[in-house]
Protein backbone atom coordinates (compact mmCIF):
# COMPACT_ATOMS: atom_id res chain seq x y z
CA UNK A 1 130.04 103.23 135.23
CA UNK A 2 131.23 103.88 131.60
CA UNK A 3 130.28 107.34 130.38
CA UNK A 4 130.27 106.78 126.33
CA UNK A 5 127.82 103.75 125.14
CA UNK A 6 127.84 102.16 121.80
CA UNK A 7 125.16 101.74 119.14
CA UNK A 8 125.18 98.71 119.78
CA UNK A 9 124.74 98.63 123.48
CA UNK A 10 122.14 101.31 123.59
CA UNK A 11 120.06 98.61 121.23
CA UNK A 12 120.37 95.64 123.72
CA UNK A 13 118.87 98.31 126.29
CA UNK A 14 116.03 99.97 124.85
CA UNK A 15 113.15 100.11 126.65
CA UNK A 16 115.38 100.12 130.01
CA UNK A 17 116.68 103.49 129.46
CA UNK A 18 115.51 107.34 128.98
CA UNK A 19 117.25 108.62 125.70
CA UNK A 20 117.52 112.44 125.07
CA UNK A 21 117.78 113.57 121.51
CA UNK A 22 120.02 116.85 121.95
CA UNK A 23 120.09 117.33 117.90
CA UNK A 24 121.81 121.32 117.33
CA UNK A 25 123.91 122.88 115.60
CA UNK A 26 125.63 126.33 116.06
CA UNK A 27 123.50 128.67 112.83
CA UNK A 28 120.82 125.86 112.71
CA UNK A 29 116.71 126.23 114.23
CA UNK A 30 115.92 122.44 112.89
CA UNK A 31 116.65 119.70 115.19
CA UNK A 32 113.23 119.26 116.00
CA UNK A 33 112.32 118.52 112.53
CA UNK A 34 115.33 116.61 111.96
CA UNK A 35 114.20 114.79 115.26
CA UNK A 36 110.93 114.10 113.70
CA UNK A 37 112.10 112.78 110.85
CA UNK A 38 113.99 110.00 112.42
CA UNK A 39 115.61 109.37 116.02
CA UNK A 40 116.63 106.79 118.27
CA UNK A 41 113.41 104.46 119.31
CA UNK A 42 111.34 105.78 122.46
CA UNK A 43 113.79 109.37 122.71
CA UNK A 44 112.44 112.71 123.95
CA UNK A 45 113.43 115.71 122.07
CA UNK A 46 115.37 117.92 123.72
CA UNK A 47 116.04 121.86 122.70
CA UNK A 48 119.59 123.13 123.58
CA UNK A 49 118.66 126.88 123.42
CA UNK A 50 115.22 126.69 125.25
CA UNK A 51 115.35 123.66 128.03
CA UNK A 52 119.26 123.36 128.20
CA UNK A 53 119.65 127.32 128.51
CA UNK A 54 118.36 130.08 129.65
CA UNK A 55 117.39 133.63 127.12
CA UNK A 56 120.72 135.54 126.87
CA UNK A 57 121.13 139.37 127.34
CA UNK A 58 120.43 141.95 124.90
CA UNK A 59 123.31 142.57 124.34
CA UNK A 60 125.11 139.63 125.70
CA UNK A 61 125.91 140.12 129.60
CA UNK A 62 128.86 138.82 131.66
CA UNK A 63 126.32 135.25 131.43
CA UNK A 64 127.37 134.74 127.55
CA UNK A 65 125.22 133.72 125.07
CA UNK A 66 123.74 130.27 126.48
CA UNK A 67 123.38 131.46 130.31
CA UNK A 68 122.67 127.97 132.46
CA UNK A 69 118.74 127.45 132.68
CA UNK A 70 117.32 128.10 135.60
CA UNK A 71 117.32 124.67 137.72
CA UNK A 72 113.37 124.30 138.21
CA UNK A 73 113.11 125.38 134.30
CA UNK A 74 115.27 122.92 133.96
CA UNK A 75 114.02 120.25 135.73
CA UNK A 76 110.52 120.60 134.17
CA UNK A 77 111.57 119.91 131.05
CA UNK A 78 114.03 116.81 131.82
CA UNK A 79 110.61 115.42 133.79
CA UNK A 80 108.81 116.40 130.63
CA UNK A 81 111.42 114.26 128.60
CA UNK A 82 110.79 111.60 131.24
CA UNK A 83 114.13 111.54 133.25
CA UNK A 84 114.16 109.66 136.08
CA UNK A 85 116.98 109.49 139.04
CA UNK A 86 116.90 105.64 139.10
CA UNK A 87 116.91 105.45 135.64
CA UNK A 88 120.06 105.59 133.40
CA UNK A 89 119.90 108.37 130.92
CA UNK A 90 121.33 108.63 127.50
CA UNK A 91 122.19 111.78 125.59
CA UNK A 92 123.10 111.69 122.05
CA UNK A 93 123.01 114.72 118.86
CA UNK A 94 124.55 114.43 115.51
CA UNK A 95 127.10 116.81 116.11
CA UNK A 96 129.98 114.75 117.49
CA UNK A 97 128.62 114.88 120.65
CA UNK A 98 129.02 119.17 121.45
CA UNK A 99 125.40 119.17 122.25
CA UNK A 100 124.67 116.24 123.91
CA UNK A 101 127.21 116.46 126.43
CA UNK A 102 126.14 119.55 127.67
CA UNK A 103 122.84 117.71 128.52
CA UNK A 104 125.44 115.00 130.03
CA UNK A 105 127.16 118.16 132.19
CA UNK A 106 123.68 119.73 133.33
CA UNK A 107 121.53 115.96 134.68
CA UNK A 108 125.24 115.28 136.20
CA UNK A 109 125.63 118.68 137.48
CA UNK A 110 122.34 118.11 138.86
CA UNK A 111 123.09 114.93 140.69
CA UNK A 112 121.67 112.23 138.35
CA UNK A 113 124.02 109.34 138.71
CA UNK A 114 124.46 107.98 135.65
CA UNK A 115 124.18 109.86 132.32
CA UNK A 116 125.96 108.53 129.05
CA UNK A 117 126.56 109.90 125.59
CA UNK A 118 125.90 107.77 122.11
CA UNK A 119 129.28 107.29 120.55
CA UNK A 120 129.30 109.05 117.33
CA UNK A 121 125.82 109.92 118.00
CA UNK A 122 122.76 109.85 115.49
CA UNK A 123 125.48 109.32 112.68
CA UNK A 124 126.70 106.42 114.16
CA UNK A 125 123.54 105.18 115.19
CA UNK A 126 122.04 105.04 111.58
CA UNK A 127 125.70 104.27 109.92
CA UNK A 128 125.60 100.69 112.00
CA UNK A 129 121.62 99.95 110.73
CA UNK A 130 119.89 100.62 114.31
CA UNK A 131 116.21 101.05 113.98
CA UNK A 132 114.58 104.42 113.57
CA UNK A 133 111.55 105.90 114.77
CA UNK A 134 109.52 108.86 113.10
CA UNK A 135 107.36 111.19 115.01
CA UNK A 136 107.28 112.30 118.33
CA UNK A 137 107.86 109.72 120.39
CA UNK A 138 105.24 109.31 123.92
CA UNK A 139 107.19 109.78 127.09
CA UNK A 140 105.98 108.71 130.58
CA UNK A 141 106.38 111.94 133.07
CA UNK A 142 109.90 111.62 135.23
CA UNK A 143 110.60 112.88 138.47
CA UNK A 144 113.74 114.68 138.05
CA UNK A 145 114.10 117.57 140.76
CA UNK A 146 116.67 120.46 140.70
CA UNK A 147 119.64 119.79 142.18
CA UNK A 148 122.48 122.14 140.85
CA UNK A 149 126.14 122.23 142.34
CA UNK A 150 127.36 118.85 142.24
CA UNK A 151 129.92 120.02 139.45
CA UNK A 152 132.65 122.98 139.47
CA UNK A 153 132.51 126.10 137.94
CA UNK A 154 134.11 129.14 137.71
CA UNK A 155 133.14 132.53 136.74
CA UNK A 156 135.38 135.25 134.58
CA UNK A 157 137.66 136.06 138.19
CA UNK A 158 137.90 132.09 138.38
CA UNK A 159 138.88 131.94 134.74
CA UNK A 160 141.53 134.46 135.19
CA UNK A 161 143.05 132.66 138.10
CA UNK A 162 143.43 129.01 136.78
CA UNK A 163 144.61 130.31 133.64
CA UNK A 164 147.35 131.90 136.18
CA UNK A 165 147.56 129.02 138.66
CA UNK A 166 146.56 125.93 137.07
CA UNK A 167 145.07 125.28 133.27
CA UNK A 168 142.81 127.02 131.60
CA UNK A 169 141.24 125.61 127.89
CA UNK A 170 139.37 127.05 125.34
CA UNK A 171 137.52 124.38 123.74
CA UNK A 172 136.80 126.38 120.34
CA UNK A 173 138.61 126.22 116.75
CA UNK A 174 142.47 126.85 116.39
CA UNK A 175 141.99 130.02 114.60
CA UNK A 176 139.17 131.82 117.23
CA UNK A 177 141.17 131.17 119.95
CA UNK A 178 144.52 132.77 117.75
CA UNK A 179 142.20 135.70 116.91
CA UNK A 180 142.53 135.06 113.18
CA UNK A 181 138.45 135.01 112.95
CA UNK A 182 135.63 135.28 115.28
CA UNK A 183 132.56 134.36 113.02
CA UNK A 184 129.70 135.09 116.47
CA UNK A 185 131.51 137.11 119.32
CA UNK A 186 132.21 140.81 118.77
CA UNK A 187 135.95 140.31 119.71
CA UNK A 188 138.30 137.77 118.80
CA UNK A 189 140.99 136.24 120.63
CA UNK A 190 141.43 133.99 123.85
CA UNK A 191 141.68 134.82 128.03
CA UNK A 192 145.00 135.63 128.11
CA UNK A 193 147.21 132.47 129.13
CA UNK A 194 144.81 129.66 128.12
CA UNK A 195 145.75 127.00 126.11
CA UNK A 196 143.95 125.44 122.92
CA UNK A 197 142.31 122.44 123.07
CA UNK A 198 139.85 122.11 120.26
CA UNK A 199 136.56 119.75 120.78
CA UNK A 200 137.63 118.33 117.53
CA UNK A 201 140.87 116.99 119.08
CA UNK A 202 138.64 114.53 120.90
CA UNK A 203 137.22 112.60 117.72
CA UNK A 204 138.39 110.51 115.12
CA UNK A 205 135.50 109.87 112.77
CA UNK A 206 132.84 111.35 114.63
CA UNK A 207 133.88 109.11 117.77
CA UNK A 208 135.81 109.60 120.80
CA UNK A 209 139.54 108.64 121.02
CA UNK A 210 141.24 106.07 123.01
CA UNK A 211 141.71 107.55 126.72
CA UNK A 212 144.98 106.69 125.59
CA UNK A 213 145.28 109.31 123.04
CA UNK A 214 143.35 111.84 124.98
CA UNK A 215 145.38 111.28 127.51
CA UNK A 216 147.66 113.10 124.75
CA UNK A 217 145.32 115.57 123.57
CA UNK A 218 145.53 116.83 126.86
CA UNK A 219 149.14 116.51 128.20
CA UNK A 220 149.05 120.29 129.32
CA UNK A 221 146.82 119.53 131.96
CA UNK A 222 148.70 116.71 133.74
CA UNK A 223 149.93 117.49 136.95
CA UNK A 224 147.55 121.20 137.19
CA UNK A 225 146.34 121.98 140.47
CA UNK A 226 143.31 122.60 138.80
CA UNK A 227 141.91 122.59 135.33
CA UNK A 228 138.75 124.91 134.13
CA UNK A 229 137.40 125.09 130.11
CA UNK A 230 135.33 127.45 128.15
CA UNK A 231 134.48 127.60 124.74
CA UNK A 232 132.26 130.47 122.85
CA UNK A 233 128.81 130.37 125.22
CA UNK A 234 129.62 127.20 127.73
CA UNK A 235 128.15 124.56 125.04
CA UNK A 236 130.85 122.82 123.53
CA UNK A 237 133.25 123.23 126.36
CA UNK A 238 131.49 120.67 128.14
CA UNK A 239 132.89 118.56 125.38
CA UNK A 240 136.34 119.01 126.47
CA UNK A 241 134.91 118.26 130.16
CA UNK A 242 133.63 115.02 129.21
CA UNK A 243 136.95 114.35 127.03
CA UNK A 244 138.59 115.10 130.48
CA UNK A 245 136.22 112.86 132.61
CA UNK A 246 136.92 110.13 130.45
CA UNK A 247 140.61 110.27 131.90
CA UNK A 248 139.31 109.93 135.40
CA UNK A 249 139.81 113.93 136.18
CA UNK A 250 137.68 116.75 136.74
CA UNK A 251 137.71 120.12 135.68
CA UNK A 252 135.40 123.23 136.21
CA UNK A 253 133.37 124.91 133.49
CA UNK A 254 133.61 128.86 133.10
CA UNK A 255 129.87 128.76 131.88
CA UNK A 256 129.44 132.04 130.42
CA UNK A 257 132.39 131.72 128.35
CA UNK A 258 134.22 133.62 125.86
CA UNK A 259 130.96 135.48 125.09
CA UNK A 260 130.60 136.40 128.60
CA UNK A 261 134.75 137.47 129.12
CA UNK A 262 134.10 139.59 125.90
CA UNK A 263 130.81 141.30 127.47
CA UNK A 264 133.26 143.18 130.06
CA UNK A 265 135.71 145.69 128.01
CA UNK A 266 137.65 145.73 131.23
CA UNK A 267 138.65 141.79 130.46
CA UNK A 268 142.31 141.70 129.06
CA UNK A 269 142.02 139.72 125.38
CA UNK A 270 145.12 137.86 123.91
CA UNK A 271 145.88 137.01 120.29
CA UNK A 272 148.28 134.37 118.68
């Protein structure tokens, strides 16, 4: 089954789907009220930093700054947004998708069979004149169970070694993973032999590419044994995972993340 829907599709099939609203932004506390304010028709709000993750470390420990949630944590609040397994479920933010498909990574990770993402998200849903809803929306209770493990991951040892033996990417901007700036993590810098691949390569106009041109964006991985990402805290690196799923591959996620590597001062850091 197709992993992005349209605007348009998701309208012809409202009412026969669960839809998530995964609105955050890295800096930001308002999604909910943005949610309130206007979402897709029938969608639960979900909260990235309290249902999709759980509290981080003080200071952040080797689990980065947006540790997985704990499954059954987890899977209360996904039956609280009314998820169900026989139910398709769709996952959408307005920030070209970097939340939302980190909902998409943890139902799938979790065994629910088919999760999508809005193209171009809430921007894209009110830019083609969908109808909007105000409020909180009235969910029925789901039945979604924990179910963890039916993705890979790696942890900072696994990092290390497919960034020797296979492909390792860091999801984030050009210039953290160069070291130039590091506006949230106390170091700056990348694991030491991964290669860039910014979440932003994946869009054109808030949308995803082609496969065809992702299958460009991420040339360096053809052929890898095996392919792992990571980003800042394990958020948007699922956006390069679902870039890569798109193409028919799978890749692991190194959850914890830059924020986790950096936690360690034993962990080599590389620059440029």
């Amino acid at each position: 089954m197709g992993l992005l829907i349209s605007p348009e599709e998701l309208a012809g099939v409202l009412g026969d789907v669960t839809v998530l609203d995964v609105r955050y932004q890295l800096g930001r506390s308002d999604g909910h009220e943005e949610y309130l304010a206007g979402h897709v028709p029938g969608a639960a709000y979900v909260d990235l930093g309290t249902d999709l993750a759980d509290p981080p470390g003080d200071p952040v420990d080797e689990r980065g700054r947006h540790p997985l949630p704990d499954p059954h944590r987890f899977a209360a609040a996904m039956q609280g947004a009314g998820v169900r397994r026989d139910r398709t479920v769709v996952v959408y933010d307005d920030w070209g998708g970097r939340a939302a498909t980190r909902a998409w990574w943890l139902l799938t990770d979790h065994g629910h069979p088919d999760v999508r993402v809005l193209d171009g998200g809430w921007s894209w849903w009110t830019r083609s004149g969908q109808e909007v809803e105000t409020g909180e929306a009235r969910t029925a209770e789901g039945d979604f169970t924990a179910d963890p493990g039916h993705l890979p991951v790696v942890d900072a040892d696994g990092a290390a070694r497919v960034a020797r033996e296979g492909v390792l990417v860091d999801a984030r901007a050009g210039e953290r993973y160069r070291g130039e700036t590091e506006p949230v993590d106390p170091v700056a810098g990348h694991v030491p032999g991964a290669v860039s691949v910014p979440t932003a390569a994946n869009l054109v106009d808030g949308r995803f590419r082609p496969v065809a041109e992702l299958a460009e964006v991420y040339a360096a991985t053809d052929g890898a044994g095996e392919v792992a990402a990571y980003c800042g805290s394990g958020v948007t690196a699922t956006h390069d995972l679902f870039a890569i799923a798109l193409l028919g591959r799978r890749a692991a996620l190194y959850p914890a993340s830059w924020s986790g590597w950096v936690s360690d001062p034993r962990h080599p850091v590389e620059t440029a």
